[in-house]
Structures are given as C-alpha cells and as structure tokens.
PDB file of N, CA and C in Angstrom:
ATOM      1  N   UNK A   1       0.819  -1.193   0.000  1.00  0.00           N
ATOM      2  CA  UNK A   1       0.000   0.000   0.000  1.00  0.00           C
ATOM      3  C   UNK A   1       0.864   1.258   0.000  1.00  0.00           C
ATOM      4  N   UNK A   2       2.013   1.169   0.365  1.00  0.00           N
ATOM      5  CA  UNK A   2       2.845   2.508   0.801  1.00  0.00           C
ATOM      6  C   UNK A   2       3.976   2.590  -0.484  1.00  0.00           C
ATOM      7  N   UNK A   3       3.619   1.930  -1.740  1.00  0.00           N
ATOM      8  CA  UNK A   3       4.464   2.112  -2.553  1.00  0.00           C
ATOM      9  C   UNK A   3       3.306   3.434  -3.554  1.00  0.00           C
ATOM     10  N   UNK A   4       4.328   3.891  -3.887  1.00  0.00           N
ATOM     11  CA  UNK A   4       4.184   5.734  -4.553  1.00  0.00           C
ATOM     12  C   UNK A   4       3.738   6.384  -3.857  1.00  0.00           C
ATOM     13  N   UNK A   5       2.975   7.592  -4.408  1.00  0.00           N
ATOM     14  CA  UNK A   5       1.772   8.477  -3.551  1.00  0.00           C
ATOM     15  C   UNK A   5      -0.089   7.801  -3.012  1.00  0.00           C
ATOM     16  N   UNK A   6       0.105   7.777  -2.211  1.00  0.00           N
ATOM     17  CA  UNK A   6      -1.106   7.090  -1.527  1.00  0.00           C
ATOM     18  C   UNK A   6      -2.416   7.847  -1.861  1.00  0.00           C
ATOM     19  N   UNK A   7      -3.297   7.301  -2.507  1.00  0.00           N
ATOM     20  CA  UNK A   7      -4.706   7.846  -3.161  1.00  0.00           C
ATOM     21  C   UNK A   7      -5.625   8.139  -2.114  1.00  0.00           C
ATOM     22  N   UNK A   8      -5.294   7.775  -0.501  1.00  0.00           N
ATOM     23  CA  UNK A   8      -6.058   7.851   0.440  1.00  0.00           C
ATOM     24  C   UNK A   8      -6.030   9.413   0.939  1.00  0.00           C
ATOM     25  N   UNK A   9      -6.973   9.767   1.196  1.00  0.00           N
ATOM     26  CA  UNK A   9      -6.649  11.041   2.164  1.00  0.00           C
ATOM     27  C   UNK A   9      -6.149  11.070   2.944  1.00  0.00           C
ATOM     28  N   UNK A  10      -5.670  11.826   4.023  1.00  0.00           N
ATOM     29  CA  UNK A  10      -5.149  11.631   5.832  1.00  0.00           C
ATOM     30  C   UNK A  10      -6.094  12.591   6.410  1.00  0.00           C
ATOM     31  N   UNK A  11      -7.106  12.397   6.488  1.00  0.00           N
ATOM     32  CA  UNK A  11      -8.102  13.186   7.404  1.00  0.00           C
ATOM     33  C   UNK A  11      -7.935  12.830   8.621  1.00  0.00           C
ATOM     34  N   UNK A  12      -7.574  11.794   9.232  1.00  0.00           N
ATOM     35  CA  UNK A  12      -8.030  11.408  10.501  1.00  0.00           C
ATOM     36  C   UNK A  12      -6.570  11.727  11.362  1.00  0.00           C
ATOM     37  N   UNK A  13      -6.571  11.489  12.519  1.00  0.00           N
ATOM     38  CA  UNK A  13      -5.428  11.351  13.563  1.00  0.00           C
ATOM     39  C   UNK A  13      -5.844   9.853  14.514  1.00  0.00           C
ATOM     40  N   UNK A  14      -4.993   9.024  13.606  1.00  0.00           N
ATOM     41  CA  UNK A  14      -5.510   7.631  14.448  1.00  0.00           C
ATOM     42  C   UNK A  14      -3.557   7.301  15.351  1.00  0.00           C
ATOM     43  N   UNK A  15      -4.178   7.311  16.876  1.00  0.00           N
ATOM     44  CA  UNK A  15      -2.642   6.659  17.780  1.00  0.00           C
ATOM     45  C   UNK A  15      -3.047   5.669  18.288  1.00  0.00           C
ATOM     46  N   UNK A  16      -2.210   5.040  17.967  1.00  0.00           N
ATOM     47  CA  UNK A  16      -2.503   3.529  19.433  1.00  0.00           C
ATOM     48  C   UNK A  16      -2.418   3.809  20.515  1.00  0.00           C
ATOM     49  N   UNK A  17      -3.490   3.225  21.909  1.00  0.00           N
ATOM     50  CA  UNK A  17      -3.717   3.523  22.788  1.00  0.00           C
ATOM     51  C   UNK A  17      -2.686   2.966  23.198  1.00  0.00           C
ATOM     52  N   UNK A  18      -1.987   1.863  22.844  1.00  0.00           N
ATOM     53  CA  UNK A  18      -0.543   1.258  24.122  1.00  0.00           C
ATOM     54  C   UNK A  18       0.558   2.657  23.673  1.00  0.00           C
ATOM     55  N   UNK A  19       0.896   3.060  22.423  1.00  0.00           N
ATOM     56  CA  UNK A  19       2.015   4.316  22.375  1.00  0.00           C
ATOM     57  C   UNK A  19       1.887   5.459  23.251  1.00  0.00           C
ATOM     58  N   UNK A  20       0.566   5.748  22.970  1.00  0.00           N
ATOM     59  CA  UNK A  20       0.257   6.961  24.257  1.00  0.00           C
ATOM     60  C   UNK A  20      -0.004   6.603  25.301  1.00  0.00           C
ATOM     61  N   UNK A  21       0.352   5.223  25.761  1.00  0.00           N
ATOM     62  CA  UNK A  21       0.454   5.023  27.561  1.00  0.00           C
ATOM     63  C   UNK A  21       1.897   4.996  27.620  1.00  0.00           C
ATOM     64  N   UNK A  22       2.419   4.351  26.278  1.00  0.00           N
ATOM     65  CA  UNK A  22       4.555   4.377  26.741  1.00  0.00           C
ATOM     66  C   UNK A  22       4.957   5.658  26.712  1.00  0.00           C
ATOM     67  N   UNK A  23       4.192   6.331  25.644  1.00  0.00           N
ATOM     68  CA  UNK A  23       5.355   7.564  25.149  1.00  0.00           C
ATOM     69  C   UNK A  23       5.186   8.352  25.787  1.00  0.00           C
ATOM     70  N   UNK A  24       3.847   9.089  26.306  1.00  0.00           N
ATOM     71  CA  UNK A  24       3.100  10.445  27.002  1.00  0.00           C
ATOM     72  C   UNK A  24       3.117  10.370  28.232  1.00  0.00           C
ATOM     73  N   UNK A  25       3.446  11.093  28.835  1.00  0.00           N
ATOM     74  CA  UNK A  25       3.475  11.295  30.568  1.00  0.00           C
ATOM     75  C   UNK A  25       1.604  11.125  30.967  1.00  0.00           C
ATOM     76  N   UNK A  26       1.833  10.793  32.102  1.00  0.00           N
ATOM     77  CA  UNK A  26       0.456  10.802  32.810  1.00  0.00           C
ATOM     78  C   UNK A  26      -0.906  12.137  32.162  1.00  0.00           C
ATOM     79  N   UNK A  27       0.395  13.440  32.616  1.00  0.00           N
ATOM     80  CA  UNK A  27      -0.519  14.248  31.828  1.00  0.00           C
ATOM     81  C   UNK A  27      -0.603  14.868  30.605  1.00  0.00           C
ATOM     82  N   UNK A  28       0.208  14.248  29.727  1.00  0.00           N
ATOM     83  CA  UNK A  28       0.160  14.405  28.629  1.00  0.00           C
ATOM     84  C   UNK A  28      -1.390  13.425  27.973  1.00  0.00           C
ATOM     85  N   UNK A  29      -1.350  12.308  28.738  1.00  0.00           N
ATOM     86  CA  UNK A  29      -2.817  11.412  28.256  1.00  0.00           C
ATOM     87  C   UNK A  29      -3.902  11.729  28.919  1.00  0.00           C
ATOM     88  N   UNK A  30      -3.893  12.746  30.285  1.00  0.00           N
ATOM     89  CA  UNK A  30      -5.009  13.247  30.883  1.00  0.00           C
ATOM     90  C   UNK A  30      -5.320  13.993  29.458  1.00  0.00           C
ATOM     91  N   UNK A  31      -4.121  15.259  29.103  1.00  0.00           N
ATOM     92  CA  UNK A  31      -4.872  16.234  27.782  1.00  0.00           C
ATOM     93  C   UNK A  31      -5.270  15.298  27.081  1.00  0.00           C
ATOM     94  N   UNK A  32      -4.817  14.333  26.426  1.00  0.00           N
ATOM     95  CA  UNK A  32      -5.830  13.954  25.086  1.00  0.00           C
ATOM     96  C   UNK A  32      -6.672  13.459  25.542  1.00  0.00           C
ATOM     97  N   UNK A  33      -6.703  12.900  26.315  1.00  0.00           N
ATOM     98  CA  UNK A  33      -7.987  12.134  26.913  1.00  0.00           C
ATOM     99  C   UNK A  33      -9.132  13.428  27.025  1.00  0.00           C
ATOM    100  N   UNK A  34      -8.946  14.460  27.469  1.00  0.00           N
ATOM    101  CA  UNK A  34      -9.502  15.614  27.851  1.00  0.00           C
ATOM    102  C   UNK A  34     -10.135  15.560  26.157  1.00  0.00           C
ATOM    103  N   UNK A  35      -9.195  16.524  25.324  1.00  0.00           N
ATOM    104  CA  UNK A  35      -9.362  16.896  24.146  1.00  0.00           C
ATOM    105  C   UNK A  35     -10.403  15.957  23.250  1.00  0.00           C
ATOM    106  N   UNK A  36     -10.166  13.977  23.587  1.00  0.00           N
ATOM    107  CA  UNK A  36     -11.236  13.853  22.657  1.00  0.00           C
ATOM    108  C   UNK A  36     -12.560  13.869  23.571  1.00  0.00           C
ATOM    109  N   UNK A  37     -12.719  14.135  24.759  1.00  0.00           N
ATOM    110  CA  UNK A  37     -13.888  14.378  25.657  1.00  0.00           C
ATOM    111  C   UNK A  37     -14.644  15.537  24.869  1.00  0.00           C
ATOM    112  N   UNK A  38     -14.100  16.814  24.673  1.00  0.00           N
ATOM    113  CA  UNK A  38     -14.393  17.807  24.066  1.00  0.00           C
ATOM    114  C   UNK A  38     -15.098  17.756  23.057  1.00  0.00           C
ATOM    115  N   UNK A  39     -14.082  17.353  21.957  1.00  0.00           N
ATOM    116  CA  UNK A  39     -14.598  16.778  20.150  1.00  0.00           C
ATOM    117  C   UNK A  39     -16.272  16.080  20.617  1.00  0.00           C
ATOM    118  N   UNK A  40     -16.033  14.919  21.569  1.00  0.00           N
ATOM    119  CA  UNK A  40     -17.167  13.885  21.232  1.00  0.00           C
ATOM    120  C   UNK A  40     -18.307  15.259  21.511  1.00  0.00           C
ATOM    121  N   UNK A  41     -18.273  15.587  22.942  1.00  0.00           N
ATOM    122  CA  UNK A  41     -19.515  16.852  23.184  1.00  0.00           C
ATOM    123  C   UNK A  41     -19.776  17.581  22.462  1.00  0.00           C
ATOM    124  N   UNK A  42     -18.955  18.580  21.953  1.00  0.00           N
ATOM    125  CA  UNK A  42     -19.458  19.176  20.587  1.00  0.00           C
ATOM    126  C   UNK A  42     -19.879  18.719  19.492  1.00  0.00           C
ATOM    127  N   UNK A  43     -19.600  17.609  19.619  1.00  0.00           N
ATOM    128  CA  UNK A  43     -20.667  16.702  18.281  1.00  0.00           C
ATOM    129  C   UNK A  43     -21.684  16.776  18.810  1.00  0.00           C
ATOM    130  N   UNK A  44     -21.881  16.248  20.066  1.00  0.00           N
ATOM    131  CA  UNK A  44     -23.016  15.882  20.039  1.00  0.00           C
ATOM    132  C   UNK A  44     -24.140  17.017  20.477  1.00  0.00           C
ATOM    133  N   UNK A  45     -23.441  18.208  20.500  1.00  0.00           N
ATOM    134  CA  UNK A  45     -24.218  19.564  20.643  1.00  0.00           C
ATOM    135  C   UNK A  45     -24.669  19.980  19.466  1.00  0.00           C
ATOM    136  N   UNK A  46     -23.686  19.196  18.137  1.00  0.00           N
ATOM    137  CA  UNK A  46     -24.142  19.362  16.875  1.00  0.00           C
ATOM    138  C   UNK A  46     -25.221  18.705  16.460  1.00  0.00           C
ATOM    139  N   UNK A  47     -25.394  17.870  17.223  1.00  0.00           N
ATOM    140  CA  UNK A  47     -26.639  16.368  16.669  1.00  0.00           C
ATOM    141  C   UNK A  47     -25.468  15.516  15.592  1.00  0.00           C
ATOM    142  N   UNK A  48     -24.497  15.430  16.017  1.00  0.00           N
ATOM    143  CA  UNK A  48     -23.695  14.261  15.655  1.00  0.00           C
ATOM    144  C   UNK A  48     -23.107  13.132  16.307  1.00  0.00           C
ATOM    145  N   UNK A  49     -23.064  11.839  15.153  1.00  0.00           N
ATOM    146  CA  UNK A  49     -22.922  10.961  15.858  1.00  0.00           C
ATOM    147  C   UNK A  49     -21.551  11.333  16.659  1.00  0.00           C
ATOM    148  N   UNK A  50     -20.849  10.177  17.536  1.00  0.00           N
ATOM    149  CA  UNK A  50     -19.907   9.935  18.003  1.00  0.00           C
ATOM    150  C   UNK A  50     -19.313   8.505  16.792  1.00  0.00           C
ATOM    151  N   UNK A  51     -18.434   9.258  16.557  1.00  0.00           N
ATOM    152  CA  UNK A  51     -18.113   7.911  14.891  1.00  0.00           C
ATOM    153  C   UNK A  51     -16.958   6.872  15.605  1.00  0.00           C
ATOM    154  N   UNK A  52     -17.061   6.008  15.207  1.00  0.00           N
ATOM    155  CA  UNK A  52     -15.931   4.482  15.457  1.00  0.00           C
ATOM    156  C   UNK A  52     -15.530   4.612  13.800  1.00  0.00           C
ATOM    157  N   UNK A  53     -14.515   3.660  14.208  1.00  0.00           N
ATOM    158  CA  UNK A  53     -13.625   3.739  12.872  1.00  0.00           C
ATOM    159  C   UNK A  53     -13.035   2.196  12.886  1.00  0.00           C
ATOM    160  N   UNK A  54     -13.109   1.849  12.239  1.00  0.00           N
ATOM    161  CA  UNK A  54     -12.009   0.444  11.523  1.00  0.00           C
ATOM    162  C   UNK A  54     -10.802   0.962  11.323  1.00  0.00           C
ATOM    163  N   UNK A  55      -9.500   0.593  11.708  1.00  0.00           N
ATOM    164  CA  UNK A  55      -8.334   0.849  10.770  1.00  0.00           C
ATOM    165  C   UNK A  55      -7.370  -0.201  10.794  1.00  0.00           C
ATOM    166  N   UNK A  56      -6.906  -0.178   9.493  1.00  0.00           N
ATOM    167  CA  UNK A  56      -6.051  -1.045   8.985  1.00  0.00           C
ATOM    168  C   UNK A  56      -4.833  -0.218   9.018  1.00  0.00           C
ATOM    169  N   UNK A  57      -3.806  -1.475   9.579  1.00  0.00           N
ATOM    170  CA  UNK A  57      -2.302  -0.944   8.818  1.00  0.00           C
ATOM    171  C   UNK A  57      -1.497  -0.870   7.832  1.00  0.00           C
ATOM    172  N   UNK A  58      -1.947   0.513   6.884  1.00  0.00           N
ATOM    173  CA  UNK A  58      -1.686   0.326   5.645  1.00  0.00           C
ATOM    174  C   UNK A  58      -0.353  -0.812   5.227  1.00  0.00           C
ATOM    175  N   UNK A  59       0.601  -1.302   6.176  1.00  0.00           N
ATOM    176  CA  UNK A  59       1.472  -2.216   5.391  1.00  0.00           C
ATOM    177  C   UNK A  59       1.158  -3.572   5.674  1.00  0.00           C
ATOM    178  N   UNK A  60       0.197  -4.230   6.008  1.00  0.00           N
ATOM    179  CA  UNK A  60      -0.573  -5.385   6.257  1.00  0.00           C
ATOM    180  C   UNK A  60      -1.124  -6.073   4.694  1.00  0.00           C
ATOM    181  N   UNK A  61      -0.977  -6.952   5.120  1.00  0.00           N
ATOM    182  CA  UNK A  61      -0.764  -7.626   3.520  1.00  0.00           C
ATOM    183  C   UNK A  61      -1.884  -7.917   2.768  1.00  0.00           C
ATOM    184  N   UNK A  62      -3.100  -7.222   3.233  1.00  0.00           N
ATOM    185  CA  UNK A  62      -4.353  -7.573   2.813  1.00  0.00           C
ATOM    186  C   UNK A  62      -4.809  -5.921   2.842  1.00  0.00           C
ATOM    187  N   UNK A  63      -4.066  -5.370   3.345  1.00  0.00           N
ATOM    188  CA  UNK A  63      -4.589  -3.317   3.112  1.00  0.00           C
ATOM    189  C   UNK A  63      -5.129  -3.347   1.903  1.00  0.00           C
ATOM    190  N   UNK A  64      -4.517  -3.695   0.612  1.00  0.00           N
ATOM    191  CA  UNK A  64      -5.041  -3.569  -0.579  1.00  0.00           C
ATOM    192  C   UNK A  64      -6.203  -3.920  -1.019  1.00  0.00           C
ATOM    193  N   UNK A  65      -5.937  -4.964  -0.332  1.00  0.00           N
ATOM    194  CA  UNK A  65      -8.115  -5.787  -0.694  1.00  0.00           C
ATOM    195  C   UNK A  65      -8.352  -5.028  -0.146  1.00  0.00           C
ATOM    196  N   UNK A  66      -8.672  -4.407   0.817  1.00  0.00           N
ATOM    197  CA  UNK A  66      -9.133  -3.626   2.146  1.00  0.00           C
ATOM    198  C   UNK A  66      -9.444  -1.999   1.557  1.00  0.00           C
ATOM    199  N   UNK A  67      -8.824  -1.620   0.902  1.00  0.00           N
ATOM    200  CA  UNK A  67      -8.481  -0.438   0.149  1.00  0.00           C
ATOM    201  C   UNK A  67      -9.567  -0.768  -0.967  1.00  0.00           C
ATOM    202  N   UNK A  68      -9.580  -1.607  -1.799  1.00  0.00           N
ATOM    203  CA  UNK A  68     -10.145  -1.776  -2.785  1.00  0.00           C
ATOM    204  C   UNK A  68     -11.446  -2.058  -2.330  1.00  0.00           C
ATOM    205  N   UNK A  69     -12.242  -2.539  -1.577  1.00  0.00           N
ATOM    206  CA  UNK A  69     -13.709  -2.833  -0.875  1.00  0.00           C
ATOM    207  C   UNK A  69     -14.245  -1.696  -0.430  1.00  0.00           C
ATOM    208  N   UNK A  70     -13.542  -0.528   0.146  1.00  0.00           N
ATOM    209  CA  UNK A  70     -13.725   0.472   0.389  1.00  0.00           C
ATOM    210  C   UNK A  70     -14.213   1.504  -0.083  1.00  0.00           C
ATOM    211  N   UNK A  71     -12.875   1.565  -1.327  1.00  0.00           N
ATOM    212  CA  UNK A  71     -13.306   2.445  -2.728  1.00  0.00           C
ATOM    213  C   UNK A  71     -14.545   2.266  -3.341  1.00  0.00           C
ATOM    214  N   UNK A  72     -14.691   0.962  -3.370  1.00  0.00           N
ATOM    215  CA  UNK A  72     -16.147   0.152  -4.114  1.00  0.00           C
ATOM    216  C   UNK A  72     -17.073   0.728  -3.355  1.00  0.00           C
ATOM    217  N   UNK A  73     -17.163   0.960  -1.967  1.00  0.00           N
ATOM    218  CA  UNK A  73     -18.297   0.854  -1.056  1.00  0.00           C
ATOM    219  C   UNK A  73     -18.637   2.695  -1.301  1.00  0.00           C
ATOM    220  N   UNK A  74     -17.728   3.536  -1.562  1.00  0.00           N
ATOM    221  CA  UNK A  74     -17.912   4.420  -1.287  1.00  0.00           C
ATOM    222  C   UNK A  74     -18.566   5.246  -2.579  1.00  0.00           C
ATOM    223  N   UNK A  75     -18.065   4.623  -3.867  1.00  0.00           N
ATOM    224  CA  UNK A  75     -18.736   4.835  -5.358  1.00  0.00           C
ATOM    225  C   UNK A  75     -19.785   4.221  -5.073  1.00  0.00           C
ATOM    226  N   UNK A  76     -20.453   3.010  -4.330  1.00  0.00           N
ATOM    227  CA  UNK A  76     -21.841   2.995  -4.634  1.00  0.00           C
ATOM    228  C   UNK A  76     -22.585   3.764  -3.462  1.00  0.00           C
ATOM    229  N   UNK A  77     -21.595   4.624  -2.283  1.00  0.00           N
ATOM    230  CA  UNK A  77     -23.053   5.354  -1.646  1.00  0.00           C
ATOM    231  C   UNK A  77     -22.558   6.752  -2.585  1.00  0.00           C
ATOM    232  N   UNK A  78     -21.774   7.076  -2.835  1.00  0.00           N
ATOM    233  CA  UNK A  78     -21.952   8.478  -3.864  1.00  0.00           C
ATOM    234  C   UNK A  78     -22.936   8.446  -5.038  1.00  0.00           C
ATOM    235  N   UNK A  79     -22.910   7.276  -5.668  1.00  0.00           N
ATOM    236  CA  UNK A  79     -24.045   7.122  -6.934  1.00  0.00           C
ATOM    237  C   UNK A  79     -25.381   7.302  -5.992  1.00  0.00           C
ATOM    238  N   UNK A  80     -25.465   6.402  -4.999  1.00  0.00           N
ATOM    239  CA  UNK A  80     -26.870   6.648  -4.061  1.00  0.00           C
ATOM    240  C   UNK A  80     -27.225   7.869  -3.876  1.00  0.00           C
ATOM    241  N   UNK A  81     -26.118   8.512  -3.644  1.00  0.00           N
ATOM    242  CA  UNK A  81     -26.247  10.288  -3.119  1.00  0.00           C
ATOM    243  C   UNK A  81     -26.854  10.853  -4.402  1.00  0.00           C
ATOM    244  N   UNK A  82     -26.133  11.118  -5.477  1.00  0.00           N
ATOM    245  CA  UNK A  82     -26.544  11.360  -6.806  1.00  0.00           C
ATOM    246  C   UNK A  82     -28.094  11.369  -7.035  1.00  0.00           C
ATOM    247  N   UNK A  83     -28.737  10.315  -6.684  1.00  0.00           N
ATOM    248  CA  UNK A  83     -30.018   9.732  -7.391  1.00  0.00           C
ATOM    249  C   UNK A  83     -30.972  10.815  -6.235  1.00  0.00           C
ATOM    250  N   UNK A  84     -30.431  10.955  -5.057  1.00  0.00           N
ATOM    251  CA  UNK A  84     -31.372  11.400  -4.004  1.00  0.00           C
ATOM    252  C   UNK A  84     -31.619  12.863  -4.466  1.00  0.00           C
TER     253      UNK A  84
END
C-alpha cells in the first residue's frame, strides 16, 4: 500500500492507545484524553454521531483488498447520493 503516492486522504489522527500510555506522561494522556472528551460533546451539541472507525495498517498484507472494498463501497453510496 505505501508504494508511490497514496490515493487515500489523511483526514483522521488515528494513535494507538498502548504508544500513548509508553510515550506520554500521565498528563500528557489526561490532555488527550480531555481533548477527545471535548470533540465527542461538541458533536453531540451538533446532533452528531460519536463515529468508530475500523483501521487497517496500511502495510498489512491484505490493506489492498481492504483499500479496494472500500473504494467500491464508497462509489456505490456516492451514486446513491446522486439519485437522491
């Protein structure tokens, strides 16, 4: 997956929860912990969901199928969108 320029966006900020217990001081994970407290409430002051996410590691040897099911999934809710 990580060979050329990657067709994926980087919208998100995904960390593993074991890195930010090794790497970040106590209160360095109180703030994020804080910060996504924040995000979720203001969603939901927006009337938005609170979103979960799947993620794959793009160098996992099946990313590509994974990549490719995706793409598929997402051209048929855009055509859906289209018709509405």
């Amino acid at each position: 997956m990580r060979e050329g320029k990657s067709p994926i966006e980087n919208k998100y900020i995904v960390l593993k929860t074991s890195d930010a217990k090794k790497y970040l001081t106590e209160d360095m994970n109180i703030m994020l912990h804080d910060i996504c407290l924040h995000i979720q409430s203001e969603r939901l002051k927006e009337n938005k969901e609170i979103n979960e996410y799947l993620i794959v590691n793009s160098d996992e040897a099946y990313a590509k199928e994974v990549w490719e099911i995706i793409k598929h999934g997402e051209a048929i809710k855009h055509t859906k969108l289209k018709r509405v």
